[in-house]
Protein backbone atom coordinates (compact mmCIF):
# COMPACT_ATOMS: atom_id res chain seq x y z
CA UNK A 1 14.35 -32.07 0.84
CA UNK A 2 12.51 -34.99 2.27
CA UNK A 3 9.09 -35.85 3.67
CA UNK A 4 9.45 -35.72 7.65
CA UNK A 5 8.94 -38.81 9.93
CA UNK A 6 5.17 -38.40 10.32
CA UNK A 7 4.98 -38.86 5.88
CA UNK A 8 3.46 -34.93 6.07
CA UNK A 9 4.70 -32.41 3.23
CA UNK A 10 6.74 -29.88 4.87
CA UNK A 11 5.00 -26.92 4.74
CA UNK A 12 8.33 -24.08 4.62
CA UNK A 13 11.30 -24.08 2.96
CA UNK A 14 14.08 -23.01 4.20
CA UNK A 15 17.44 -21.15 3.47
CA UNK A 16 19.76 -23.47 1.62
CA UNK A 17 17.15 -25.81 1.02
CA UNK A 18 17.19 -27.67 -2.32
CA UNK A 19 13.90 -27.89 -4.92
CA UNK A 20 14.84 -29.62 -7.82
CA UNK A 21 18.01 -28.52 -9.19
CA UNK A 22 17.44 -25.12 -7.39
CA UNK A 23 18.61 -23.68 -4.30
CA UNK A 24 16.48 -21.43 -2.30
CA UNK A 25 17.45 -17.87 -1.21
CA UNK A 26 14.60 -16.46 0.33
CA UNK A 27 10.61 -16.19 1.32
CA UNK A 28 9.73 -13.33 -1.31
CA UNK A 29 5.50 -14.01 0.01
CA UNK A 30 2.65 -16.41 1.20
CA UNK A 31 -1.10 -16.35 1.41
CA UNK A 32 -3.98 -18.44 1.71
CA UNK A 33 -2.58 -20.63 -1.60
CA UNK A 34 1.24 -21.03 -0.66
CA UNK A 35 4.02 -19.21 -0.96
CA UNK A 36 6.83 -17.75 -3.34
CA UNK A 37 10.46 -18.35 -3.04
CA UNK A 38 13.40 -16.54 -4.67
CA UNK A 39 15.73 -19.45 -5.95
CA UNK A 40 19.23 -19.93 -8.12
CA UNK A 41 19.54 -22.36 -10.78
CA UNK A 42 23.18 -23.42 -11.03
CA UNK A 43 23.89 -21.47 -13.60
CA UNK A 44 23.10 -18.17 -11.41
CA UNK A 45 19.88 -17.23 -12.91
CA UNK A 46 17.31 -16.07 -10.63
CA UNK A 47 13.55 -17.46 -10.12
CA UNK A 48 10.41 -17.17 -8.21
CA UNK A 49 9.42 -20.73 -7.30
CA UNK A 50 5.46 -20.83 -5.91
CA UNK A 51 4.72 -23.62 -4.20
CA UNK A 52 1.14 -25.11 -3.42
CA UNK A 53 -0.16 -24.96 0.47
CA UNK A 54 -0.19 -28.76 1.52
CA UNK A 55 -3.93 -27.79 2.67
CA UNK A 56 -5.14 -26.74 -0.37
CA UNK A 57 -4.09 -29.71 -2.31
CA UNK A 58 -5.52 -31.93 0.85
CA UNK A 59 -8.70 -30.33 0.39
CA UNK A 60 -8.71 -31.78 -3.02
CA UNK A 61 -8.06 -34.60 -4.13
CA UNK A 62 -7.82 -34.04 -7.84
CA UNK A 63 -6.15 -30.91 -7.19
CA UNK A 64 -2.57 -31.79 -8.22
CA UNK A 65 -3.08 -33.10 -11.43
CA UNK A 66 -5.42 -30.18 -12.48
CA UNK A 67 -2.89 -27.67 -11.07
CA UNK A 68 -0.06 -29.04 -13.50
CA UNK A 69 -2.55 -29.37 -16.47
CA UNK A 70 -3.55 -26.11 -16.70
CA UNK A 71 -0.23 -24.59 -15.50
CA UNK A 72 1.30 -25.99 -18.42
CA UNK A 73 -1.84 -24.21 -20.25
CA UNK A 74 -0.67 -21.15 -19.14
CA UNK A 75 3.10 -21.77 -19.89
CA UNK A 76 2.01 -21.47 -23.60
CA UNK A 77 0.59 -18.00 -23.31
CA UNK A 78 3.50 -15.98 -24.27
CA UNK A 79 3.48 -11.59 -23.85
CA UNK A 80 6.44 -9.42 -22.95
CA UNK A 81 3.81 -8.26 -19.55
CA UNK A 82 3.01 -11.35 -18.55
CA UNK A 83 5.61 -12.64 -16.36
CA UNK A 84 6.94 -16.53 -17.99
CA UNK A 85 6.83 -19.38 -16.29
CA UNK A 86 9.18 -22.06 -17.30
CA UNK A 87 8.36 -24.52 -15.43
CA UNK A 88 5.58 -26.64 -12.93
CA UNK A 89 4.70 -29.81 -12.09
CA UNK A 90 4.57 -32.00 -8.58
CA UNK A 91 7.90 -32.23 -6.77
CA UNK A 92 8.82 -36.19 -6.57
CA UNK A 93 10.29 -35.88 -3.58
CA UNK A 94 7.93 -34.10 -1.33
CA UNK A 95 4.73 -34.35 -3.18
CA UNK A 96 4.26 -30.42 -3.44
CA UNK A 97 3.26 -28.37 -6.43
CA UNK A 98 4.53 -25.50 -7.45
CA UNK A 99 5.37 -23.03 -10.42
CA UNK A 100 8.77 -22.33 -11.74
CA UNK A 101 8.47 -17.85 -12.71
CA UNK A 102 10.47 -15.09 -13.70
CA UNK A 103 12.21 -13.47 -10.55
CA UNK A 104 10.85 -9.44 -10.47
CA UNK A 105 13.19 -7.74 -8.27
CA UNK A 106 10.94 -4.46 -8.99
CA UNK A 107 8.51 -5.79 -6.67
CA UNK A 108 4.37 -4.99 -6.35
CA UNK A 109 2.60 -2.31 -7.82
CA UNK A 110 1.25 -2.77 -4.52
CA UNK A 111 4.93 -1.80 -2.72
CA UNK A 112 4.99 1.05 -5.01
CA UNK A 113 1.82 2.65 -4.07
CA UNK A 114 2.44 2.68 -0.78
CA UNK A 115 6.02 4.20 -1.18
CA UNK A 116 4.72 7.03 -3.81
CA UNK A 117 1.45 7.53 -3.62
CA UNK A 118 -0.96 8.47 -6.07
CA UNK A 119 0.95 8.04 -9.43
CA UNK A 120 1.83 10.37 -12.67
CA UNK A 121 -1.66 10.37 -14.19
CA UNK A 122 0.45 9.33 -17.50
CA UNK A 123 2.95 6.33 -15.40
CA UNK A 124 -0.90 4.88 -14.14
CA UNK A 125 -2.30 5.04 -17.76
CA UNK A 126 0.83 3.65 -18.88
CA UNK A 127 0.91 0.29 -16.25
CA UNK A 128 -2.91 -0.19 -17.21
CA UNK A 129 -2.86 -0.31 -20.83
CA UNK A 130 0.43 -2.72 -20.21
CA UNK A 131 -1.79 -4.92 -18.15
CA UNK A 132 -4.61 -4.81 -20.66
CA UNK A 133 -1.96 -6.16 -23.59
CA UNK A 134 -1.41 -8.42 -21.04
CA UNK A 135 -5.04 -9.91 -20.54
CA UNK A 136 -6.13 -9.71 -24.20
CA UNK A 137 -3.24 -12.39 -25.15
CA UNK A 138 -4.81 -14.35 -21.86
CA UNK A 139 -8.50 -13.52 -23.00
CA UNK A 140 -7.25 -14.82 -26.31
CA UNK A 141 -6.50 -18.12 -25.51
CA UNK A 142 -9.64 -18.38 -23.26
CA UNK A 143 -8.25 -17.42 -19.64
CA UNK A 144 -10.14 -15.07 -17.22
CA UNK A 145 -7.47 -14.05 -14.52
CA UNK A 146 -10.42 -13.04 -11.88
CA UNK A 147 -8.04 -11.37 -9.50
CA UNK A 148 -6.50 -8.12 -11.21
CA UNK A 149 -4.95 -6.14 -7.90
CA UNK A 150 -1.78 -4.27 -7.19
CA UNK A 151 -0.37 -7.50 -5.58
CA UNK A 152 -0.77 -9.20 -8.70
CA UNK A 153 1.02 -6.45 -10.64
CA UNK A 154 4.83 -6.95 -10.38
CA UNK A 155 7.67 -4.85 -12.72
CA UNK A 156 10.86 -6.45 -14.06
CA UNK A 157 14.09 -5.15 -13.35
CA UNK A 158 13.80 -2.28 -16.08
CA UNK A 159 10.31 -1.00 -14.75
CA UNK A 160 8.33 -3.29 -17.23
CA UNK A 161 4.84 -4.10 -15.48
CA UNK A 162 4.12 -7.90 -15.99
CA UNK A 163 0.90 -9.64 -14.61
CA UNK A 164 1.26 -12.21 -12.22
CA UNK A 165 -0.48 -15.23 -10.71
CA UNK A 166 -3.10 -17.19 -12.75
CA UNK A 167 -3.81 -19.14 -9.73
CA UNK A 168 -7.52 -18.48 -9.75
CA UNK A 169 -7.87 -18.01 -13.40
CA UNK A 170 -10.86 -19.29 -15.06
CA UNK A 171 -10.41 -21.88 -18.38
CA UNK A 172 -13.38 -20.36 -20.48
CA UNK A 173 -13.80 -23.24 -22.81
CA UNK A 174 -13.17 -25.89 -20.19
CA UNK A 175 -15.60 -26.86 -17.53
CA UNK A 176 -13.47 -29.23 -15.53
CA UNK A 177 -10.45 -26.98 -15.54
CA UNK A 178 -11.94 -24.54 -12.22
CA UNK A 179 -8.78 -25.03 -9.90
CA UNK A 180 -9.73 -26.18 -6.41
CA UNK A 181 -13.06 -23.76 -6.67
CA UNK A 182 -17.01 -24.96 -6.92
CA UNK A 183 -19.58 -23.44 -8.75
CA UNK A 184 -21.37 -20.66 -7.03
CA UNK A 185 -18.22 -19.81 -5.05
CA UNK A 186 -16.68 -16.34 -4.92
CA UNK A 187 -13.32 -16.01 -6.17
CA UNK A 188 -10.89 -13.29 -6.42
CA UNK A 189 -10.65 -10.20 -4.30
CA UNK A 190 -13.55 -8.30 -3.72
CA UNK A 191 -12.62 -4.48 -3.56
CA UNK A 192 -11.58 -4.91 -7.01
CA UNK A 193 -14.17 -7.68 -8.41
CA UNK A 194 -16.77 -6.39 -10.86
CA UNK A 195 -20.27 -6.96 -9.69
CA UNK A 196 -20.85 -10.22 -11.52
CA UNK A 197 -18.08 -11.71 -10.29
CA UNK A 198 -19.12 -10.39 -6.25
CA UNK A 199 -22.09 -12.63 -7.02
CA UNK A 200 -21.01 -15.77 -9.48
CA UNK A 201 -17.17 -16.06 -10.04
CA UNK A 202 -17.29 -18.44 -12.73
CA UNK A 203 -20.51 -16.84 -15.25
CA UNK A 204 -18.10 -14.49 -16.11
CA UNK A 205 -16.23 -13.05 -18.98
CA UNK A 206 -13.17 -10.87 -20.48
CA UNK A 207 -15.28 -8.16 -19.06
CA UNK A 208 -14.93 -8.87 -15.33
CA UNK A 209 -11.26 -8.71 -15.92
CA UNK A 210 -11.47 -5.27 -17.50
CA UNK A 211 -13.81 -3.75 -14.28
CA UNK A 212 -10.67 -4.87 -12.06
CA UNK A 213 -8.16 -2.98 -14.24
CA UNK A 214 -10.31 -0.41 -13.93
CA UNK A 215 -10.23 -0.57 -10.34
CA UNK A 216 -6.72 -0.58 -9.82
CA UNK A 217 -5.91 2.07 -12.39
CA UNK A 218 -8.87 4.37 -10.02
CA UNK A 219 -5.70 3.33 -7.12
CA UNK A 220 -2.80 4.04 -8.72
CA UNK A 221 -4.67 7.77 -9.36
CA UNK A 222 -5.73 8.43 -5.99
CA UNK A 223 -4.02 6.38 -3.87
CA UNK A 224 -7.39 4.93 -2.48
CA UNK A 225 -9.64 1.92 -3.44
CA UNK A 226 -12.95 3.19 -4.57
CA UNK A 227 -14.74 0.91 -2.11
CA UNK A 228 -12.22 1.42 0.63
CA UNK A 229 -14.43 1.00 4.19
CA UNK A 230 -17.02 -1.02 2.70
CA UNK A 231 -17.89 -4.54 4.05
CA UNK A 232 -17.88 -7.41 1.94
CA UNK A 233 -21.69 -7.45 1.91
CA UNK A 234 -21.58 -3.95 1.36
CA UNK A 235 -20.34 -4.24 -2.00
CA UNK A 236 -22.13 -7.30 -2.67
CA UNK A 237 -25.51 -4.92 -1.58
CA UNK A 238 -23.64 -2.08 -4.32
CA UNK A 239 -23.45 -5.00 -6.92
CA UNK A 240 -26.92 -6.23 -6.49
CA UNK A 241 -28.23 -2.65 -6.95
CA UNK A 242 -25.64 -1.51 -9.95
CA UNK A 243 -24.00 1.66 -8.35
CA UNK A 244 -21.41 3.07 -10.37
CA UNK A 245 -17.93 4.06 -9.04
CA UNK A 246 -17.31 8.00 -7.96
CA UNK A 247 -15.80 9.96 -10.29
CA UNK A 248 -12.31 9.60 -10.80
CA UNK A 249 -11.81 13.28 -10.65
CA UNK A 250 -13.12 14.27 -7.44
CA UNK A 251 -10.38 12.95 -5.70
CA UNK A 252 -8.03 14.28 -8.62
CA UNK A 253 -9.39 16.84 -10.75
CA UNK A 254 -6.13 17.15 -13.55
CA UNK A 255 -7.28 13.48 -14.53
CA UNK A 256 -8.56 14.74 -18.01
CA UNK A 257 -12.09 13.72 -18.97
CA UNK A 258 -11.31 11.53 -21.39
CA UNK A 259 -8.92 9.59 -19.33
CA UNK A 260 -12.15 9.76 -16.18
CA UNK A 261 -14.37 8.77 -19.26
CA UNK A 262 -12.47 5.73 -20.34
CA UNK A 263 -12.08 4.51 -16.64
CA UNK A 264 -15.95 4.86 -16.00
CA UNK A 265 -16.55 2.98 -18.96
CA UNK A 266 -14.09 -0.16 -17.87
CA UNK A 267 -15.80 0.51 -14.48
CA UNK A 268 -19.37 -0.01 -15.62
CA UNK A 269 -21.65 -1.63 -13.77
CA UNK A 270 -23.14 -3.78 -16.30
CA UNK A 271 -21.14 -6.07 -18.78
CA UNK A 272 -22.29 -4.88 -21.70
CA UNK A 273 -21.59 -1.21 -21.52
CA UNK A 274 -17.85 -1.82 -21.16
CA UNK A 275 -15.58 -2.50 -23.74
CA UNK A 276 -16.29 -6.19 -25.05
CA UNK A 277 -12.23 -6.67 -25.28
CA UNK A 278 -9.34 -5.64 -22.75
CA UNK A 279 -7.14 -4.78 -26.17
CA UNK A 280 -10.43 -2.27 -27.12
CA UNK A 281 -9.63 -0.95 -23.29
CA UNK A 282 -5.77 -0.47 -23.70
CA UNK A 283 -6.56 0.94 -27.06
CA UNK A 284 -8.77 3.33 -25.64
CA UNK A 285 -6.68 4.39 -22.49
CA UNK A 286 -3.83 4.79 -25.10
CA UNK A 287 -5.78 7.02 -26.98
CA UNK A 288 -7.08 9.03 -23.80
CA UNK A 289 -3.60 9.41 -22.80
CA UNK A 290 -2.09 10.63 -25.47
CA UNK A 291 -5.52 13.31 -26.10
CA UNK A 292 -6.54 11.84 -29.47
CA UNK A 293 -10.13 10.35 -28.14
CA UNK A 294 -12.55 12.31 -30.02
CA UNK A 295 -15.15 13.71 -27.56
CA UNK A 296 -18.12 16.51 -27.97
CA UNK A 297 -17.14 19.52 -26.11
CA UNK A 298 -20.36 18.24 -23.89
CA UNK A 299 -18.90 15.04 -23.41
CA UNK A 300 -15.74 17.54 -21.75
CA UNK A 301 -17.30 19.44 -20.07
CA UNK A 302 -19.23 16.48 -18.23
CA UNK A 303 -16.48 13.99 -17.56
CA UNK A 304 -17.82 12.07 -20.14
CA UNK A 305 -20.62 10.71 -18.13
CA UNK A 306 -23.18 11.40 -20.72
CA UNK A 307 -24.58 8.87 -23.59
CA UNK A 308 -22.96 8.73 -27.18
CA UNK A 309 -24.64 9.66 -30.26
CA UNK A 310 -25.34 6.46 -32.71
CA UNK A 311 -22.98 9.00 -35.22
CA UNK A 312 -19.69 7.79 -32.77
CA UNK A 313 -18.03 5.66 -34.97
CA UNK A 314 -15.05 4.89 -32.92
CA UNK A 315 -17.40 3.78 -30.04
CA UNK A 316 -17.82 0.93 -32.73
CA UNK A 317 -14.42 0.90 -33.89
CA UNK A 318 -13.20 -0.12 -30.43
CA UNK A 319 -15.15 -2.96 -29.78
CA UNK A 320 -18.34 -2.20 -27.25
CA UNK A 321 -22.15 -3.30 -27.34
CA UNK A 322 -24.17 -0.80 -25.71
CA UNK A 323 -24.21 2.86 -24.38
CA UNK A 324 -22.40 3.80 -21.58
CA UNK A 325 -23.78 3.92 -18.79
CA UNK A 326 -24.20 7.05 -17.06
């Protein structure tokens, strides 16, 4: 594919089109950043090429060569839920960037929500703690993801959930490495964006990341976002004054309390009183899950919206800094 008359990057692709040694099939999506293609290598193996809107690398001017540097970053964070990519770079042909990825013909958590519902209280448990696996290898090497949502949730062929689309994602130990964003701007999407992030996007931490899981995994049980109606500066106004989420369980009561206790602890307000690690929160969902969280009858009997005792030693042994909040 060539640059048209006028020198401008084509902004589609088309059927039949070639990119690179690839041919494309299909439009799988598009948004604000580009869009995703489902392409065939010649040796028949499926991909999802992403390639960069021609008006958000205009916007920028440095925006190309950051874009491959820390793509490549994020080729070298290997887990079996995050989907691969194998590839990305600038296209010497038509200037564009993109990202070569795993195909997931499983499609969005996003698709599947709408289809089913509210989930299994044990398949939504399940697809979190995946996720959190996910974004404690990321959180590992020093990437925030900043936009955990359904749509950003895809499953392989075999059901596997795999997290998608570090295209906003926040280099922790690198201060140039911010994508095409400024300081001060609000990234991400904010129904699921903890309230820290509503307000600052890049003084943020693992723990931002953990609040959106949290947020999605209050979806996949009810079928509803928590701050579905609300305006944008609603939930800024809810951030600024540190309202907690409703409880899980009075839109589904058979969530058990330990499972409604974990989620309001990912969903905390503050920072601190969530788990300092999104491998502490998949350990902990795990644990909910499967009914081995040890909890006071009180703690039960209140949806585990109470304070624990000092004498909780697995509130230690799982990684978090303060009380929870109530």
């Amino acid at each position: 594919m060539d640059k048209s008359e006028s020198g401008k990057i084509p902004a589609e692709l088309r059927i039949g089109d070639r990119f690179g040694d690839c041919t494309v099939r299909g439009l799988i999506g598009s948004g604000s950043m580009g869009a995703v293609y489902l392409v065939v290598a010649p040796d028949g193996a499926e991909y999802a090429l992403k390639v960069m809107s021609p008006e958000v690398m205009a916007r920028d001017a440095d925006y190309s060569a950051r874009f491959i540097r820390e793509a490549e970053f994020a080729m070298s964070i290997t887990h079996k839920n995050l989907i691969a990519v194998h590839d990305a770079g600038e296209n010497h042909e038509t200037g564009i960037c993109y990202l070569l990825m795993d195909y997931m013909p499983g499609g969005s958590l996003s698709d599947l929500l709408s289809k089913r519902g509210p989930l299994p209280i044990n398949e939504a448990v399940s697809i979190a703690s995946h996720i959190a696996f996910a974004l404690e290898a990321a959180h590992r090497r020093g990437v925030i993801h900043r936009d955990i949502k359904p749509d950003n949730i895809l499953f392989a062929a075999d059901g596997t959930p795999k997290l998608a689309d570090l295209g906003v994602a926040k280099f922790e130990h690198d201060a140039n490495a911010t994508m095409v964003t400024k300081e001060g701007m609000i990234v991400g999407t904010p129904a699921y964006m903890a309230p820290e992030q509503m307000m600052n996007s890049h003084c943020i931490d693992a723990r931002a990341d953990i609040y959106s899981l949290g947020v999605v995994l209050y979806e996949m049980l009810t079928n509803k976002r928590p701050n579905d109606g609300s305006t944008v500066m609603g939930m800024l106004a809810k951030a600024i004054r540190g309202e907690p989420l409703p409880d899980v369980r009075t839109m589904r009561p058979e969530v058990s309390a330990a499972v409604a206790y974990v989620l309001s602890l990912m969903c905390a307000p503050k920072p601190e009183d969530r788990p300092r690690t999104s491998g502490a929160a998949a350990d902990l969902l795990v644990r909910a899950d499967s009914d081995s969280l040890l909890m006071t009858d009180g703690e039960r009997r209140s949806g585990g919206h109470v304070e624990l005792a000092p004498k909780r030693r697995w509130w230690h042994m799982f990684g978090f800094s303060g009380k929870a909040s109530t």
